[in-house]
N, C-alpha and C. Protein backbone atom coordinates (compact mmCIF):
# COMPACT_ATOMS: atom_id res chain seq x y z
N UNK A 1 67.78 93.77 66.97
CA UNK A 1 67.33 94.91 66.20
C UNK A 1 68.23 96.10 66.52
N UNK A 2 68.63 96.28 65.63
CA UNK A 2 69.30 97.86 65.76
C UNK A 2 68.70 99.35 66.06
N UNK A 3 68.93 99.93 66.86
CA UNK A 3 68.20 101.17 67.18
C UNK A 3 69.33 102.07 66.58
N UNK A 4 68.23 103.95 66.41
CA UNK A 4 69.06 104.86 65.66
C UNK A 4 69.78 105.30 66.94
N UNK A 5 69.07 105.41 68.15
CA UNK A 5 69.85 106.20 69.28
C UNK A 5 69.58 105.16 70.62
N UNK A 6 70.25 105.57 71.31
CA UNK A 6 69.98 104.95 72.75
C UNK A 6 69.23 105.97 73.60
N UNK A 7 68.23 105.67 73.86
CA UNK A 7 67.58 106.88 74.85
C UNK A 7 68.31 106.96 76.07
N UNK A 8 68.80 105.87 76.70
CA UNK A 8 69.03 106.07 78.23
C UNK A 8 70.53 105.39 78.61
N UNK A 9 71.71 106.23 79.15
CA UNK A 9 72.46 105.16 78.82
C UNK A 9 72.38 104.85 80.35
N UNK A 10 72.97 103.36 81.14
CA UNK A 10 73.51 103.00 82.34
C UNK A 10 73.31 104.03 83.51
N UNK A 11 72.87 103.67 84.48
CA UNK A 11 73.64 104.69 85.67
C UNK A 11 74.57 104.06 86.07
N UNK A 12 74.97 102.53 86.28
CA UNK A 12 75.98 102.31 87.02
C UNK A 12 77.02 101.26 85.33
N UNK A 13 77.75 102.20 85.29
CA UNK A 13 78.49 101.83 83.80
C UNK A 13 79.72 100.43 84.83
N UNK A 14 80.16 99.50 83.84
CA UNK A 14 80.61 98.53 84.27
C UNK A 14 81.68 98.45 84.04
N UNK A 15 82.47 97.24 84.22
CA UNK A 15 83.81 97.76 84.26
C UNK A 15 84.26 97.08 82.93
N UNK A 16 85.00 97.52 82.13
CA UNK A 16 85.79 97.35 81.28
C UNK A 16 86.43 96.32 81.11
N UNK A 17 86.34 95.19 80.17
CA UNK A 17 87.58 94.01 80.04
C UNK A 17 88.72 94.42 79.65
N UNK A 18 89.12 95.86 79.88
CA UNK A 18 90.53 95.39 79.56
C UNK A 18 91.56 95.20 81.03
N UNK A 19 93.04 94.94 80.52
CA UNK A 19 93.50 94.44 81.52
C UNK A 19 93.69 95.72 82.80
N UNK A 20 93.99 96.91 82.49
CA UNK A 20 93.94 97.65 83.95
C UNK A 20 93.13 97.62 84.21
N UNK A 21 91.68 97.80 83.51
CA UNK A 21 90.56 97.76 84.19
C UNK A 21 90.37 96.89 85.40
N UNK A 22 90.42 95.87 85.42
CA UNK A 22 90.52 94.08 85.82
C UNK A 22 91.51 94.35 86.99
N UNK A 23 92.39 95.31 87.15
CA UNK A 23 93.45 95.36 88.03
C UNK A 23 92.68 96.24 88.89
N UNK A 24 92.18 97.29 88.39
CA UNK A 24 91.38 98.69 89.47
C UNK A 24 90.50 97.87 90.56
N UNK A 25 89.71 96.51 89.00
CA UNK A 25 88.26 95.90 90.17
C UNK A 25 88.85 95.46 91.42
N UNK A 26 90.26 94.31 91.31
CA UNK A 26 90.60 93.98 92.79
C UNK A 26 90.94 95.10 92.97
N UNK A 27 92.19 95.79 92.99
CA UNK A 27 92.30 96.40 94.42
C UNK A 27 90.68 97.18 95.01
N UNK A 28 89.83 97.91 94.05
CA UNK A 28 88.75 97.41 94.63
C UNK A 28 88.27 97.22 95.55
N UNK A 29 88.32 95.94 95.25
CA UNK A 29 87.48 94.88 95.83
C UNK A 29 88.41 95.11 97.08
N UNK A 30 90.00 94.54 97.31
CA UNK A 30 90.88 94.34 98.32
C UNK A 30 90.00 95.84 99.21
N UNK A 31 90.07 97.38 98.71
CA UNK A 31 89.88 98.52 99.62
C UNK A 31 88.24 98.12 99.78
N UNK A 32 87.41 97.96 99.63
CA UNK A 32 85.71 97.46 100.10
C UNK A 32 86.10 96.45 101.14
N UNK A 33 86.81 95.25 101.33
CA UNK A 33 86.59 94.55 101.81
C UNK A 33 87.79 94.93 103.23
N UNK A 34 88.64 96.17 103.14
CA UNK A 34 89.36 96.46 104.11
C UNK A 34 89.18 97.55 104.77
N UNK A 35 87.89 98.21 105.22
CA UNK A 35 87.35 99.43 105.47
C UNK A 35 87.97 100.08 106.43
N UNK A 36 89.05 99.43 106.97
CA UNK A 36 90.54 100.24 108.10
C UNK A 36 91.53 100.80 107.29
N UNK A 37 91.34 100.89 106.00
CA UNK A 37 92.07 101.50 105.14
C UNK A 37 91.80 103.06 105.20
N UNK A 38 91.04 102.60 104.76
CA UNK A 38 89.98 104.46 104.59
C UNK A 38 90.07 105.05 106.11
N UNK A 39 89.78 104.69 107.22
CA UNK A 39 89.46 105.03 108.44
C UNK A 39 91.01 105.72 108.92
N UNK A 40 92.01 104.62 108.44
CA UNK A 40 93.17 104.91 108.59
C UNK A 40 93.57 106.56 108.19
N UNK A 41 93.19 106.69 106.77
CA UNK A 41 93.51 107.70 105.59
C UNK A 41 92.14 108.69 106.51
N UNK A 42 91.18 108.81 106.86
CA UNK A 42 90.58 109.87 107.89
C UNK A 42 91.13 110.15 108.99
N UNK A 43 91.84 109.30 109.27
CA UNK A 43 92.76 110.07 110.95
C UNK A 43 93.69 111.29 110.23
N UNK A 44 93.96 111.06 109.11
CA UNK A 44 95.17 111.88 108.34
C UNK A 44 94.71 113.06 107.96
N UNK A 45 93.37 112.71 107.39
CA UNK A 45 92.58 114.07 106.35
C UNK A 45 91.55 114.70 107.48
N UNK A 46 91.09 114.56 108.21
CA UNK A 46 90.12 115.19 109.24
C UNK A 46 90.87 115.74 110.21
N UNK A 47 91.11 117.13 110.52
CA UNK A 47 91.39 118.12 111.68
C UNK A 47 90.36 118.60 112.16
N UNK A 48 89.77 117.80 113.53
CA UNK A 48 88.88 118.32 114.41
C UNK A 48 89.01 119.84 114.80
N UNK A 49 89.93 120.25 114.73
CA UNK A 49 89.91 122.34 115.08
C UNK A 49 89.79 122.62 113.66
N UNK A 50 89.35 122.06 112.25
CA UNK A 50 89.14 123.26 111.51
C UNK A 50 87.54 122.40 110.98
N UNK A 51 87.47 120.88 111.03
CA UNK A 51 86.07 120.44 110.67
C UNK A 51 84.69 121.02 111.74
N UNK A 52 84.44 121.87 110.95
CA UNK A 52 83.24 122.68 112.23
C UNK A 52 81.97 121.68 111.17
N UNK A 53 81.99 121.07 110.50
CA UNK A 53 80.89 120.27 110.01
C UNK A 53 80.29 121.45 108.88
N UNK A 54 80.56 122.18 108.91
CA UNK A 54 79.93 123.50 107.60
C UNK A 54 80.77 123.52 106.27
N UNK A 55 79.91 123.76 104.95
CA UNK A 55 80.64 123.91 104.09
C UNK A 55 80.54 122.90 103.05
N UNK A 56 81.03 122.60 101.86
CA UNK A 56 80.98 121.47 100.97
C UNK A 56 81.77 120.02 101.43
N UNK A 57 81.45 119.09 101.48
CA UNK A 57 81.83 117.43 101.93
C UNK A 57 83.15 117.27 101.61
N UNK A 58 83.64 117.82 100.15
CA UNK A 58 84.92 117.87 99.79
C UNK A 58 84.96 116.06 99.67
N UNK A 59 86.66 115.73 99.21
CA UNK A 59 86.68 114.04 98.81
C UNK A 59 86.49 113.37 100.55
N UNK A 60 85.96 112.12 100.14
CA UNK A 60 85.83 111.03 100.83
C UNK A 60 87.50 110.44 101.43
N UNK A 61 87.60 109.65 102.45
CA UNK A 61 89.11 109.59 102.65
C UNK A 61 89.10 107.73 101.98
N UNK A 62 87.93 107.10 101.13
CA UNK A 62 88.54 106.50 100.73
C UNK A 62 88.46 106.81 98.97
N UNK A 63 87.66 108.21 98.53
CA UNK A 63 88.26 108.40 97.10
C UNK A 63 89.65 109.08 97.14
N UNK A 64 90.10 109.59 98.71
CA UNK A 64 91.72 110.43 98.60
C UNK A 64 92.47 109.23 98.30
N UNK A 65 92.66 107.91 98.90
CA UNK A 65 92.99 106.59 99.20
C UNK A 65 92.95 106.24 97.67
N UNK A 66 92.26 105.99 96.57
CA UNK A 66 92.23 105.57 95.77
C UNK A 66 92.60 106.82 94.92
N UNK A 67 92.91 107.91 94.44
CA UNK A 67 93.19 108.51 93.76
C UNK A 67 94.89 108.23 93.92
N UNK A 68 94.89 108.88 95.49
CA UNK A 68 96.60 108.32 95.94
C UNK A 68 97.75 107.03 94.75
N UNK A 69 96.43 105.92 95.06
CA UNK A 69 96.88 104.42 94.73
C UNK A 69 97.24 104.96 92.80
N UNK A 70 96.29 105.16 92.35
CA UNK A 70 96.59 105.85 91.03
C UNK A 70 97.60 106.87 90.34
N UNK A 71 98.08 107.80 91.20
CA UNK A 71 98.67 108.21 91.46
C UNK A 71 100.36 107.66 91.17
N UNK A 72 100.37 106.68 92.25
CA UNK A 72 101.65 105.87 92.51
C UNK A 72 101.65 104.84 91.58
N UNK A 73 100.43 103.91 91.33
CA UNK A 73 100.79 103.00 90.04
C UNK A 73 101.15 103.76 89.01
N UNK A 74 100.86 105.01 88.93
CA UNK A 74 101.23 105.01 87.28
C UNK A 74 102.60 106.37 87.57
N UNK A 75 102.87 107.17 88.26
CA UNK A 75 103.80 107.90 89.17
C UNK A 75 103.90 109.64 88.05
N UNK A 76 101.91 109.68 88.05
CA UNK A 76 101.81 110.75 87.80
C UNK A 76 102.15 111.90 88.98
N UNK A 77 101.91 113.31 87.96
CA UNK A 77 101.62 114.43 88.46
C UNK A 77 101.22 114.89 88.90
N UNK A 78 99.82 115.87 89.88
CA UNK A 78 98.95 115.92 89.93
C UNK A 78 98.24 116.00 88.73
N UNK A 79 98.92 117.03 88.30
CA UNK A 79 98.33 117.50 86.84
C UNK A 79 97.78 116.71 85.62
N UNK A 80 98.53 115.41 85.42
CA UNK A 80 97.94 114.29 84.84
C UNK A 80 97.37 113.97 85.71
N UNK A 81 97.39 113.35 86.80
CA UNK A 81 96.47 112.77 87.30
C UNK A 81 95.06 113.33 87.64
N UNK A 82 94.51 114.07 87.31
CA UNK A 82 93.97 115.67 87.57
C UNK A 82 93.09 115.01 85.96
N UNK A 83 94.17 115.28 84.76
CA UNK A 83 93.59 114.67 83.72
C UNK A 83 93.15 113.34 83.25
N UNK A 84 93.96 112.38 83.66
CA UNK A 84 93.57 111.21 83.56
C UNK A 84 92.17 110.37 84.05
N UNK A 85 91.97 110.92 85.21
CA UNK A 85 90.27 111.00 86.48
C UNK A 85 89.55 111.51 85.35
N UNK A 86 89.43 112.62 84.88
CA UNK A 86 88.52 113.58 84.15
C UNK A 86 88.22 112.93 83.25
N UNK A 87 89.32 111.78 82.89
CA UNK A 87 88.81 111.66 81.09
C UNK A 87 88.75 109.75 80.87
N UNK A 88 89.38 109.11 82.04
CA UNK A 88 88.93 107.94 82.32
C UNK A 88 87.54 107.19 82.96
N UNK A 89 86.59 106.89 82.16
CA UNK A 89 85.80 105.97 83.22
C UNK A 89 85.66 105.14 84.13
N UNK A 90 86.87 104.36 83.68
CA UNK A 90 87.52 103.34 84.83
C UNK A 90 88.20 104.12 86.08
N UNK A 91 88.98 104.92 86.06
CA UNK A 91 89.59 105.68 86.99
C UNK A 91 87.89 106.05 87.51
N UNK A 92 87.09 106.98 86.96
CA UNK A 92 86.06 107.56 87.72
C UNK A 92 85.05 106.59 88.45
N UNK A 93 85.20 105.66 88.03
CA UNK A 93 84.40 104.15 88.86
C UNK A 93 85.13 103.63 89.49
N UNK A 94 86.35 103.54 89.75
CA UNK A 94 87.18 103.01 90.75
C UNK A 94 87.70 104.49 92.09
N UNK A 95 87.08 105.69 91.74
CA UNK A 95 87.65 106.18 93.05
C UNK A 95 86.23 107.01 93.15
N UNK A 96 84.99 106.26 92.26
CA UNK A 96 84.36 106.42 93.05
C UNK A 96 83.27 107.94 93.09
N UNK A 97 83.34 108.31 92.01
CA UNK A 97 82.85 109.62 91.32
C UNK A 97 81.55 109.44 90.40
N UNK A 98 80.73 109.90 91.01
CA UNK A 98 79.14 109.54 90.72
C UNK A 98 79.11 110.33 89.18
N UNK A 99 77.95 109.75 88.48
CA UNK A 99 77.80 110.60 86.90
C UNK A 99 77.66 111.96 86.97
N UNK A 100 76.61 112.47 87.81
CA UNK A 100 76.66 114.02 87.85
C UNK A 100 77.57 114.72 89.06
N UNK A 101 78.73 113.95 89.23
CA UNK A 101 79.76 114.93 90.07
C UNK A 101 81.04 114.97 88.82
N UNK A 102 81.43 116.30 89.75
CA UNK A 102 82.82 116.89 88.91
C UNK A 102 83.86 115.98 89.19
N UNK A 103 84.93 115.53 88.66
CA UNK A 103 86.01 115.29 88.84
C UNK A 103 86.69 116.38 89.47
N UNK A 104 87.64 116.38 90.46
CA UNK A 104 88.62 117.06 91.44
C UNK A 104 90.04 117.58 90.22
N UNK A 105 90.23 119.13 90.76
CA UNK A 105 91.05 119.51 90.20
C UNK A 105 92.29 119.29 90.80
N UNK A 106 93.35 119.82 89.65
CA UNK A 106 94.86 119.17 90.59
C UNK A 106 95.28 119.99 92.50
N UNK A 107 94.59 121.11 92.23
CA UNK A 107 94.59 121.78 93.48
C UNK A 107 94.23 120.83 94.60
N UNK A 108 93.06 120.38 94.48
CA UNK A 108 92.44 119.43 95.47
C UNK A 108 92.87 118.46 95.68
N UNK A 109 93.51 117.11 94.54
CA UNK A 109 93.98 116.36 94.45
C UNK A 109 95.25 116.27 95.61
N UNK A 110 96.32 117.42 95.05
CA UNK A 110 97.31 117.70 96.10
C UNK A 110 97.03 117.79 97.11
N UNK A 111 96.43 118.70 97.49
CA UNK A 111 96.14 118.98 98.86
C UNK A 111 95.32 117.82 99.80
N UNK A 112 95.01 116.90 99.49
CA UNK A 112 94.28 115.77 99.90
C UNK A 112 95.56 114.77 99.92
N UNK A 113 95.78 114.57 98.94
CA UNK A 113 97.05 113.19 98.76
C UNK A 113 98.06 114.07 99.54
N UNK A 114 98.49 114.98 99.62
CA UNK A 114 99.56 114.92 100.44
C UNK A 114 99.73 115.12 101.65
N UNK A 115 98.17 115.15 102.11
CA UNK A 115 98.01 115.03 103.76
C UNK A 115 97.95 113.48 104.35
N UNK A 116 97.72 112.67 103.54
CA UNK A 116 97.99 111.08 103.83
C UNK A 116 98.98 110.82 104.05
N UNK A 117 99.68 110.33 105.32
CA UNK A 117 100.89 109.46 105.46
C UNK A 117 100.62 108.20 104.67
N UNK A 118 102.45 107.39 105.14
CA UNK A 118 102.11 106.25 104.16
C UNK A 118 101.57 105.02 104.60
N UNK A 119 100.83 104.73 105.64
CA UNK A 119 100.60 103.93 106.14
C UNK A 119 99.39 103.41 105.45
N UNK A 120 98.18 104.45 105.11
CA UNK A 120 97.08 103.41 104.43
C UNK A 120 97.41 103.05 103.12
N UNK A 121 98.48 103.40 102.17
CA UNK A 121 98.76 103.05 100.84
C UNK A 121 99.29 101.73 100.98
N UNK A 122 100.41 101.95 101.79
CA UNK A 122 101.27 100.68 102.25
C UNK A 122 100.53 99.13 102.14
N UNK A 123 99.59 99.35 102.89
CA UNK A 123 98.36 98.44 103.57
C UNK A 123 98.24 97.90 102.41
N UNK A 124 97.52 98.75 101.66
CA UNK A 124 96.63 98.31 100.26
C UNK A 124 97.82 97.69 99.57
N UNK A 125 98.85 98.16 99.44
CA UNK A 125 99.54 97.81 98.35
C UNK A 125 100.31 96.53 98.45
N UNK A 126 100.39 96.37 99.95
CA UNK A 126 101.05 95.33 100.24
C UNK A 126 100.01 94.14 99.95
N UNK A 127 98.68 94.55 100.25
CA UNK A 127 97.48 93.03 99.95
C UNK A 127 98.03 93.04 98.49
């Protein structure tokens, strides 16, 4: 039966058959199932003399980790990449950006990705 509207859509929207999509789920899957990735990418992004624990949470060090990875597969800008997050669902389910949060501006983006050495990208990229 056909309905005029959908009252309610998904909270957890799924992933897409197309083919990048299908590429985001492993690596994914590869960063869930390698949680020394992320831990890695927090030795990088956490400065014990300025984290006094106050203030907004700011990104996760494994959505910096996966924005990074996006980033380099496709060898945006910030600035696209800034746009691409904002306006992709797949990007926003793969690094990890809940329905009622903002997508990260290019300010943040930078300043996060370029405090990562290359060691946790490496990792991932090499699985």
């Amino acid at each position: 039966m056909r309905r005029i509207h959908q009252k309610q859509q998904t909270l957890t929207p799924i992933w897409s058959a197309h083919e990048h999509a299908t590429e985001l789920e492993a690596i994914s899957e590869i960063l869930d199932a390698n949680p020394t990735i992320a831990a890695l990418a927090a030795q990088d992004l956490i400065d014990p003399e300025k984290d006094s624990g106050r203030g907004a949470p700011g990104m996760t060090a494994d959505q910096v980790v996966r924005c990074a990875i996006i980033k380099q597969m496709h060898e945006y800008s910030y600035e696209a990449l800034a746009f691409h997050i904002d306006d992709s669902r797949s990007y926003q389910r793969f690094c990890r950006i809940g329905i009622g949060d903002k997508p990260w501006k290019r300010s943040t983006l930078a300043e996060n990705i370029k405090r990562l050495k290359p060691s946790p990208i490496e990792r991932c990229l090499r699985r």
